[in-house]
C-alpha atoms as a PDB file:
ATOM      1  CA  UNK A   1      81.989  78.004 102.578  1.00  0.00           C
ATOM      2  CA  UNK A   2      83.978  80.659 100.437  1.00  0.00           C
ATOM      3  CA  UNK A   3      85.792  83.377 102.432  1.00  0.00           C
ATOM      4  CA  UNK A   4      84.392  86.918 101.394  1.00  0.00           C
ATOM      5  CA  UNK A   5      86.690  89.745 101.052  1.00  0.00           C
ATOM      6  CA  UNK A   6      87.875  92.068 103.776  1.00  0.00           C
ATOM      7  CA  UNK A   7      87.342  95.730 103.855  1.00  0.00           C
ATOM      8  CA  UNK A   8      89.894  97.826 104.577  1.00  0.00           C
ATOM      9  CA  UNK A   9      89.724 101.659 104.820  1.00  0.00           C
ATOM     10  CA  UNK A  10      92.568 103.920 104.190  1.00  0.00           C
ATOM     11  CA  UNK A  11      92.941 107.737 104.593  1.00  0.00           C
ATOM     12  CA  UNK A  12      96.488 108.425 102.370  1.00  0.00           C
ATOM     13  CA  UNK A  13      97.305 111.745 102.354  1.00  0.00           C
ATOM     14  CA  UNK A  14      99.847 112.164  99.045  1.00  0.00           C
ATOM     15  CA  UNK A  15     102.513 114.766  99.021  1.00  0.00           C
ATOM     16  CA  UNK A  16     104.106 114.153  96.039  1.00  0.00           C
ATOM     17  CA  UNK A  17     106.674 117.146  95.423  1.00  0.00           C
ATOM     18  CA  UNK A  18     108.057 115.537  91.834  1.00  0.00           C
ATOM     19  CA  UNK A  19     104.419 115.895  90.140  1.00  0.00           C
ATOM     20  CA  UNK A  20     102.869 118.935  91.826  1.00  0.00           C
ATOM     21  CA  UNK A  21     100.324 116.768  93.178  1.00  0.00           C
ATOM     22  CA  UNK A  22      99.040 117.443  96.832  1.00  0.00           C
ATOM     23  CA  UNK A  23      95.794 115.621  97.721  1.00  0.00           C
ATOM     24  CA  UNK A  24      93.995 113.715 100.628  1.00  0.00           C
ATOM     25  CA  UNK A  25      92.495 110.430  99.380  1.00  0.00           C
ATOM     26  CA  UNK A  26      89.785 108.193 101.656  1.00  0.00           C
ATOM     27  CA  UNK A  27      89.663 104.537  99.789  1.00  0.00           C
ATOM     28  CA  UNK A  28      87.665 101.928 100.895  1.00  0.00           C
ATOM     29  CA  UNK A  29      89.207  99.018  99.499  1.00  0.00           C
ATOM     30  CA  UNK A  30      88.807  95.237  99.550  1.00  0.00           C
ATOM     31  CA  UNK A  31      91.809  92.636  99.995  1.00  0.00           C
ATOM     32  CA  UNK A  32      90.910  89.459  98.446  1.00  0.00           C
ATOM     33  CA  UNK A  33      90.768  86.219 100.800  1.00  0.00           C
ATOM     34  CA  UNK A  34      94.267  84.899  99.026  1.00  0.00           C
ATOM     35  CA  UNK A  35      95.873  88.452  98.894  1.00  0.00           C
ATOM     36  CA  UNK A  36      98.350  88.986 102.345  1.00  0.00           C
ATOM     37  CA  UNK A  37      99.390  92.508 103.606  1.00  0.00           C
ATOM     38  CA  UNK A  38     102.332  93.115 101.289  1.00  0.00           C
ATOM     39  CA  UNK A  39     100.428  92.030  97.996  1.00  0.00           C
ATOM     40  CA  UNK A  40      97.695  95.093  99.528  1.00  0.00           C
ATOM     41  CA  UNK A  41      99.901  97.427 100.695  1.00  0.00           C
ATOM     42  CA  UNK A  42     101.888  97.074  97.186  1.00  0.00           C
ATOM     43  CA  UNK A  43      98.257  98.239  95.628  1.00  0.00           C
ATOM     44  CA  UNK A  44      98.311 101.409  98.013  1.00  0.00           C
ATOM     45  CA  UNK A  45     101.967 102.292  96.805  1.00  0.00           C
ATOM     46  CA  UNK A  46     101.157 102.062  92.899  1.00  0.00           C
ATOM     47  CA  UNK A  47      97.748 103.991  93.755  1.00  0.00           C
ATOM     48  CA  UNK A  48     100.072 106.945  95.808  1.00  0.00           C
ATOM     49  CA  UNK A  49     103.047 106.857  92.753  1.00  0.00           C
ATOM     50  CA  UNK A  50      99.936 107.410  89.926  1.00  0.00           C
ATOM     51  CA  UNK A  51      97.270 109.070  92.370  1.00  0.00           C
ATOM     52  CA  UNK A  52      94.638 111.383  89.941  1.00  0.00           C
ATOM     53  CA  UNK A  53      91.388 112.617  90.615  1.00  0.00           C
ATOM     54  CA  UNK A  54      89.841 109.952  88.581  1.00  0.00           C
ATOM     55  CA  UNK A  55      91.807 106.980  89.678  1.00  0.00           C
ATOM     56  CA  UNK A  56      90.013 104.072  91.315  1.00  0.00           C
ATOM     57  CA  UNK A  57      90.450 100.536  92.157  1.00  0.00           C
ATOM     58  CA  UNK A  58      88.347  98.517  90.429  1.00  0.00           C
ATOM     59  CA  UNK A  59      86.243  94.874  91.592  1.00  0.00           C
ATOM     60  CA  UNK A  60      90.200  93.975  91.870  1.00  0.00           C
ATOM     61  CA  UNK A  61      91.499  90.202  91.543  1.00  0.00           C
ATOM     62  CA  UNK A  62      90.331  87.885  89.098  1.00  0.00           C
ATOM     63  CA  UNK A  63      88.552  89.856  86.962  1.00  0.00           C
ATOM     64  CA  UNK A  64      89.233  89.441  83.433  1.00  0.00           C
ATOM     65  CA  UNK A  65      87.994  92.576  82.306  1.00  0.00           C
ATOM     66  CA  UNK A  66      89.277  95.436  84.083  1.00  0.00           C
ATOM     67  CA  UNK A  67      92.854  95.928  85.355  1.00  0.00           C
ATOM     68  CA  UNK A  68      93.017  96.367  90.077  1.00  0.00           C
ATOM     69  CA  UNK A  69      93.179 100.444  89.703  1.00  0.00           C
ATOM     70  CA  UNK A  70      92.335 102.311  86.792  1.00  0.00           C
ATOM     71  CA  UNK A  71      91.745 105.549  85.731  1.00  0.00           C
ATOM     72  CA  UNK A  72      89.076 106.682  83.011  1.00  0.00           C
ATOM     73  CA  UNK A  73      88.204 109.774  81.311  1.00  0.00           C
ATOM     74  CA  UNK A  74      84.674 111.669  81.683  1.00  0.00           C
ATOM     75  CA  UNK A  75      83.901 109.661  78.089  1.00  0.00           C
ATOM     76  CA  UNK A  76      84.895 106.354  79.430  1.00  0.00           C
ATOM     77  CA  UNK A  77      87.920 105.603  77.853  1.00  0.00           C
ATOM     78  CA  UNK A  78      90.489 103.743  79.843  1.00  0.00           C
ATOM     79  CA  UNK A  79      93.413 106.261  80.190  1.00  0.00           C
ATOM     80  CA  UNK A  80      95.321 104.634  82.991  1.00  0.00           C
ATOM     81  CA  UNK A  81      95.204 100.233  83.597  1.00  0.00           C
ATOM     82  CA  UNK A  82      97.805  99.422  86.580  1.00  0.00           C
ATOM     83  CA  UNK A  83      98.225  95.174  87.296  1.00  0.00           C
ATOM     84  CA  UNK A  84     100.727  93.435  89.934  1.00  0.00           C
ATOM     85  CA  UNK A  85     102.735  90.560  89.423  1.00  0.00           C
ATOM     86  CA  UNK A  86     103.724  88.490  87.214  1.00  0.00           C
ATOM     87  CA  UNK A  87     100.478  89.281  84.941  1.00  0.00           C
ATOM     88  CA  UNK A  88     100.174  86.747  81.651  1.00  0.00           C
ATOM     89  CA  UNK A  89     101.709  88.282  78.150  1.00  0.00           C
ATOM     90  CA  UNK A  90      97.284  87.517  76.370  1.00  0.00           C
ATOM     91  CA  UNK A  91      95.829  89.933  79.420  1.00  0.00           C
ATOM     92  CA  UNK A  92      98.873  92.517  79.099  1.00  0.00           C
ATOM     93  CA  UNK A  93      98.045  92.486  75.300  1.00  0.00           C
ATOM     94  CA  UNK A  94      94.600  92.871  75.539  1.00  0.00           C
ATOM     95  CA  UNK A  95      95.024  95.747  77.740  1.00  0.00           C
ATOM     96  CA  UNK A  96      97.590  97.416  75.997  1.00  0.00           C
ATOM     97  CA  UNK A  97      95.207  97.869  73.242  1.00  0.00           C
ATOM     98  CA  UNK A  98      92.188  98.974  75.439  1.00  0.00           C
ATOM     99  CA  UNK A  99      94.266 101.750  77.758  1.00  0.00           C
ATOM    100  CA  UNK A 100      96.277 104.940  76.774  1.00  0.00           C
ATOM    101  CA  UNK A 101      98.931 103.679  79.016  1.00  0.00           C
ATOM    102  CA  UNK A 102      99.296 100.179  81.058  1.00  0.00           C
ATOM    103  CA  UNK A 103     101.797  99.880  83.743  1.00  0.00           C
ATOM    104  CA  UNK A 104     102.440  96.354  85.366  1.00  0.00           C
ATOM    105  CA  UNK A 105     103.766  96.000  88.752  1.00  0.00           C
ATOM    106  CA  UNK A 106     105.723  93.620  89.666  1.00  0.00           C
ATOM    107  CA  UNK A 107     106.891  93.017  93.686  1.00  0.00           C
ATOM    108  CA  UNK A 108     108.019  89.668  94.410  1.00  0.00           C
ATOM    109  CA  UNK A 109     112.043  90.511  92.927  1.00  0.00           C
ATOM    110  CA  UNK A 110     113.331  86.558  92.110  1.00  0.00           C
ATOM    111  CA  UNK A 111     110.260  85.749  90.555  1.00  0.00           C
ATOM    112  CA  UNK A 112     109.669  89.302  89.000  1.00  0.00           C
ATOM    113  CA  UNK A 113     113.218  88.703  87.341  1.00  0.00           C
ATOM    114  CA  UNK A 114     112.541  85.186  85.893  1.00  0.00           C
ATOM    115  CA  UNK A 115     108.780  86.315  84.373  1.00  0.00           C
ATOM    116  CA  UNK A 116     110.836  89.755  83.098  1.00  0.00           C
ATOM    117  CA  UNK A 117     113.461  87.473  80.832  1.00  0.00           C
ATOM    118  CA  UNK A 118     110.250  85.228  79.992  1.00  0.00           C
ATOM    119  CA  UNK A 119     108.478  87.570  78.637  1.00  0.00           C
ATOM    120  CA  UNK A 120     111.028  90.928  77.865  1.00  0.00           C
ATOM    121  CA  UNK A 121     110.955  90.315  73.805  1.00  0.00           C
ATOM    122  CA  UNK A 122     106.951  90.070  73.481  1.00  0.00           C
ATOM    123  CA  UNK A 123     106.245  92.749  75.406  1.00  0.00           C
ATOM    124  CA  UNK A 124     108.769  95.070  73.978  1.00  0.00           C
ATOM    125  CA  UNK A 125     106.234  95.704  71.101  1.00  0.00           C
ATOM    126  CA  UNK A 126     103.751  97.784  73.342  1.00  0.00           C
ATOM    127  CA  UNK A 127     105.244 101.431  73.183  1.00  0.00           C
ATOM    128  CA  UNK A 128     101.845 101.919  75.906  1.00  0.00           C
ATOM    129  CA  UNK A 129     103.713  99.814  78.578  1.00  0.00           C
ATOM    130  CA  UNK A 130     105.033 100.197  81.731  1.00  0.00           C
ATOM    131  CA  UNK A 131     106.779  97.606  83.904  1.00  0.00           C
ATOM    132  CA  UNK A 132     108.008  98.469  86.945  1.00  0.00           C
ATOM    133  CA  UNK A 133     109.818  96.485  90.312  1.00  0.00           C
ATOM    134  CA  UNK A 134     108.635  98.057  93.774  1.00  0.00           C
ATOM    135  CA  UNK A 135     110.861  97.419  96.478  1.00  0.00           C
ATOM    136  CA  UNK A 136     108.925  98.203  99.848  1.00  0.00           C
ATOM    137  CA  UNK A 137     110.836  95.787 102.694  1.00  0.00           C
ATOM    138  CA  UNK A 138     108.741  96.136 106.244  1.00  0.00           C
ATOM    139  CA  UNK A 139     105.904  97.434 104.285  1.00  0.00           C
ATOM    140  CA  UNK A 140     103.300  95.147 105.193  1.00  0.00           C
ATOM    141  CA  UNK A 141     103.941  96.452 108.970  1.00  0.00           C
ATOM    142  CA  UNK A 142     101.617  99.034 107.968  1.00  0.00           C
ATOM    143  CA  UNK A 143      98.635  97.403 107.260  1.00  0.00           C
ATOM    144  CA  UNK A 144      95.548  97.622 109.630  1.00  0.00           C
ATOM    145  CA  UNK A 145      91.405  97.802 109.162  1.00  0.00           C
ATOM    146  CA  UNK A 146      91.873 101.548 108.947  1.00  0.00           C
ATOM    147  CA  UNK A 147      94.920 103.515 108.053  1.00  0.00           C
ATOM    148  CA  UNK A 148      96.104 106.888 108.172  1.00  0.00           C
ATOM    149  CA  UNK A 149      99.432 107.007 105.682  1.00  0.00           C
ATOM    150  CA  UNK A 150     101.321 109.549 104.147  1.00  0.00           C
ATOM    151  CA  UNK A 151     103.349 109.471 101.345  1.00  0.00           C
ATOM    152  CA  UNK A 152     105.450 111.744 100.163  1.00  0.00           C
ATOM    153  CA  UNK A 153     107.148 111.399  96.856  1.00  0.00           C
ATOM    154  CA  UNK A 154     110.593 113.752  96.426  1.00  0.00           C
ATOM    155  CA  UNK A 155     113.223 113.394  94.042  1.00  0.00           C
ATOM    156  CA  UNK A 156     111.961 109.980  93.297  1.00  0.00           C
ATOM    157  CA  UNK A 157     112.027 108.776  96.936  1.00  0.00           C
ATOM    158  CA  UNK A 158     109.038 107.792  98.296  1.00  0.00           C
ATOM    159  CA  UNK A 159     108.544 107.481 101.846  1.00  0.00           C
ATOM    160  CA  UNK A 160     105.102 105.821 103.249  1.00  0.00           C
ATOM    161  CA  UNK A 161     104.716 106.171 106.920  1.00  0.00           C
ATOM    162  CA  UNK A 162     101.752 105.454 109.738  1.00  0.00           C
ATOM    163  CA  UNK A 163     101.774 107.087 113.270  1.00  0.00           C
ATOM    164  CA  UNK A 164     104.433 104.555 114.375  1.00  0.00           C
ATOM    165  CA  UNK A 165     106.899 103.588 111.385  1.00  0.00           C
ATOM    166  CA  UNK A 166     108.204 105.098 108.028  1.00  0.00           C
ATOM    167  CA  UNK A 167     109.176 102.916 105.132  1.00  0.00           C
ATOM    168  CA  UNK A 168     111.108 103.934 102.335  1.00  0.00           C
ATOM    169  CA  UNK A 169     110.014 102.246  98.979  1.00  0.00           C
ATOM    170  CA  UNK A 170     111.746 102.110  95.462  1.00  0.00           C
ATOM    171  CA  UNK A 171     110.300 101.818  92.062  1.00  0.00           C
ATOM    172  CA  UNK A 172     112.329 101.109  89.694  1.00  0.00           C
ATOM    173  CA  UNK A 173     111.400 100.364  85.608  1.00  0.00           C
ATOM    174  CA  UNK A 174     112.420  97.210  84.282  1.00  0.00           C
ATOM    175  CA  UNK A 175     114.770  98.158  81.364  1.00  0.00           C
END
């Protein structure tokens, strides 16, 4: 018997002082049977760091074609495609020419590092991409069936807390 996906709901209420963006977001958002905590609360961070009225996560993992969040215009178009992890140079590609801007996440640093040298001169081509390390440590602590989070974004610092804990989490672009 397949496992189905879990359902998580999270109220995230965004204060993010470097982009002028204030806003109260309720997601209901599914965490794939082989996804843990961190790989889901890594989601919630990229969605808080790129948070627009029009982005949504999408049917998520292991679909070929749509990226986990995206954001699209009022005509369709595909203005914002966010991935995680070490995400294969053929999908990045294909993306890359479907979106206005792509931005890959990576989260998992000694791996992130190896697939970065692997694949640094191919993607280096796409002036549309984005690849970026977040560094959340304790993050997963945060995770529940429903969540109330803030994050607050200043000077480049972002700070995601619950009732109970605050974690501070880095993003840094891969150069």
């Amino acid at each position: 018997m397949a496992l189905s996906a879990t359902i998580n709901k999270v109220s995230l209420n965004i204060a993010d002082i470097d982009r002028h963006y204030y806003q109260q977001h309720d997601l209901t958002v599914a965490v794939h049977p082989s996804e843990n905590d961190f790989r889901f609360i890594i989601r919630i961070i990229a969605f808080a760091v790129n948070a627009g009225e029009q982005l949504a996560f999408t049917k998520g993992m292991g679909t070929d074609d749509e990226p986990e969040i995206w954001q699209k215009s009022l005509t369709d178009d595909i203005e914002l495609w966010v991935d995680f992890g070490q995400v294969d140079e053929k999908r990045i590609r294909k993306a890359c020419g479907r979106a206005r801007q792509v931005i890959v996440y990576t989260y998992h640093e000694r791996k992130a590092k190896v697939w970065w040298e692997q694949n640094r001169d191919k993607l280096a081509r796409h002036n549309n991409l984005s690849v970026c390390h977040i560094e959340a440590p304790g993050a997963e602590a945060l995770v529940s069936r429903n969540m109330q989070l803030q994050c607050n974004v200043d000077d480049g610092v972002i700070y995601l807390s619950d009732d109970a804990r605050v974690i501070t989490v880095s993003v840094t672009p891969f150069e």
